[in-house]
Each structure stands twice: as C-alpha cells, then as structure tokens.
C-alpha atoms as a PDB file:
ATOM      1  CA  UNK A   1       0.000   0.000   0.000  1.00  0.00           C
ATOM      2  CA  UNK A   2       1.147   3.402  -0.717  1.00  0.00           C
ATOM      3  CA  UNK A   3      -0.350   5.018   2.543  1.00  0.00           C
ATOM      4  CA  UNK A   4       2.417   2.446   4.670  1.00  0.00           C
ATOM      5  CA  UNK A   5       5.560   4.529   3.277  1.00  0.00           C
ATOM      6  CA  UNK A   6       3.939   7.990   4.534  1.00  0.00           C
ATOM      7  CA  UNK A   7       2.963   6.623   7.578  1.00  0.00           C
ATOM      8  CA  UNK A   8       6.135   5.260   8.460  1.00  0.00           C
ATOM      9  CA  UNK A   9       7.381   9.027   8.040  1.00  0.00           C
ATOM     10  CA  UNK A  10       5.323  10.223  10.098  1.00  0.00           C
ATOM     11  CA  UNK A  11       6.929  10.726  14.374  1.00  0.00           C
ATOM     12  CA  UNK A  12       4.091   9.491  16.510  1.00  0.00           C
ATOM     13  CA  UNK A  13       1.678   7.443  14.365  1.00  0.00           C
ATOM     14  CA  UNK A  14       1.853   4.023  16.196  1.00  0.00           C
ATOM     15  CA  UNK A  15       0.214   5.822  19.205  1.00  0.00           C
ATOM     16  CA  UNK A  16      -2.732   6.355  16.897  1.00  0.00           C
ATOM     17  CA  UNK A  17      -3.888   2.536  16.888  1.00  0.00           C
ATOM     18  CA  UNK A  18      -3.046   2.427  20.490  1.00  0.00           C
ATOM     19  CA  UNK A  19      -5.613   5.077  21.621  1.00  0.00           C
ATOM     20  CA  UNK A  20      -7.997   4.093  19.238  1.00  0.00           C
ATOM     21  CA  UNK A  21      -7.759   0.372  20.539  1.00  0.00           C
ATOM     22  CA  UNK A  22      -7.905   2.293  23.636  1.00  0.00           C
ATOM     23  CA  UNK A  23     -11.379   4.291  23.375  1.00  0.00           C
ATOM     24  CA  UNK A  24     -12.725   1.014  21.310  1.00  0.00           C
ATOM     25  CA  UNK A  25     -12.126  -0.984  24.378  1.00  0.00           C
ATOM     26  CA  UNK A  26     -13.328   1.799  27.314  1.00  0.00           C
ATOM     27  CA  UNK A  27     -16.548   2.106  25.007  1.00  0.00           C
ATOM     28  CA  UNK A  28     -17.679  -1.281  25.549  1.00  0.00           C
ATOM     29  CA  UNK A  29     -16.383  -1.707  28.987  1.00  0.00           C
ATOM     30  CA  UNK A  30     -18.869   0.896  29.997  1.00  0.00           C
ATOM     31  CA  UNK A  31     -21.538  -0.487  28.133  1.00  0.00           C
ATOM     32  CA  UNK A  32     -20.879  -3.760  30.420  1.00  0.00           C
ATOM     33  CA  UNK A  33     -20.876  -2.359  33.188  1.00  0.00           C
ATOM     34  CA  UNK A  34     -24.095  -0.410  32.574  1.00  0.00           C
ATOM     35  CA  UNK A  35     -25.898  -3.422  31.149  1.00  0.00           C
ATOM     36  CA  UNK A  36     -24.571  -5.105  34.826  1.00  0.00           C
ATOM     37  CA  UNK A  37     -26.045  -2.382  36.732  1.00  0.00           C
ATOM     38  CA  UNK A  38     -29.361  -1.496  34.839  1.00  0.00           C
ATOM     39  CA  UNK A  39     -32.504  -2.996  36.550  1.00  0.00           C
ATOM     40  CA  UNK A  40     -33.744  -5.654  34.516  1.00  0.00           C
ATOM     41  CA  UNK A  41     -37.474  -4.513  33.750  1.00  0.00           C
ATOM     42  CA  UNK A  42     -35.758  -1.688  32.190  1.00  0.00           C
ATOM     43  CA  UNK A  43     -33.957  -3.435  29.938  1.00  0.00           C
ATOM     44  CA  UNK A  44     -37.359  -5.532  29.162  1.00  0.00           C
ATOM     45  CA  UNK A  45     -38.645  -2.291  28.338  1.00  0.00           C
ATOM     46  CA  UNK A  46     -36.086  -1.258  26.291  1.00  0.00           C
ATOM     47  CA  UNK A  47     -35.494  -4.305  24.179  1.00  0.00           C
ATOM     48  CA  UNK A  48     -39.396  -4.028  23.611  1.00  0.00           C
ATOM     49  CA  UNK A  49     -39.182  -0.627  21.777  1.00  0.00           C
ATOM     50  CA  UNK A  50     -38.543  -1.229  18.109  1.00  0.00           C
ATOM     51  CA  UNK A  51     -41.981  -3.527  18.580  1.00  0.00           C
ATOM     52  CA  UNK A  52     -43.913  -0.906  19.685  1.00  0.00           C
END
C-alpha cells in the first residue's frame, strides 16, 4: 500500500492505533458495566421498543 511509506514518516503514528484500541475498548467496557447495573425490567422495556 502506498499510505504504509507515509505513515512510516510520520513521528508518533503508532500511538494512533493504540488510543484508538484504547477508546474502542473503554466504550464497551462501559456499556458492560451499565448493562450489569441497569434494573432488569428496564432493559425488558427497552429491548421491547422497536416492537412498539
């Protein structure tokens, strides 16, 4: 690919996957933990919605 040579010019641009691997992985760790700690019926209700 032609995109790899200016890339690998570039100072800094392996930190780039990191933090996006990084966001990627804080994003669904907080959607675990708030499907853990929502009540149940609410989640019922929610699933429930795109049959209303």
């Amino acid at each position: 690919m032609k995109f790899v040579h200016y890339l690998e010019k570039i100072t800094g641009v392996s930190i780039y996957p990191l933090l996006s691997f990084i966001i990627f992985g804080l994003f669904f760790l907080g959607m675990l933990l708030w499907v853990l700690k929502t009540d149940k019926n609410r989640l019922k209700d929610i699933s429930r919605i795109p049959l209303d």
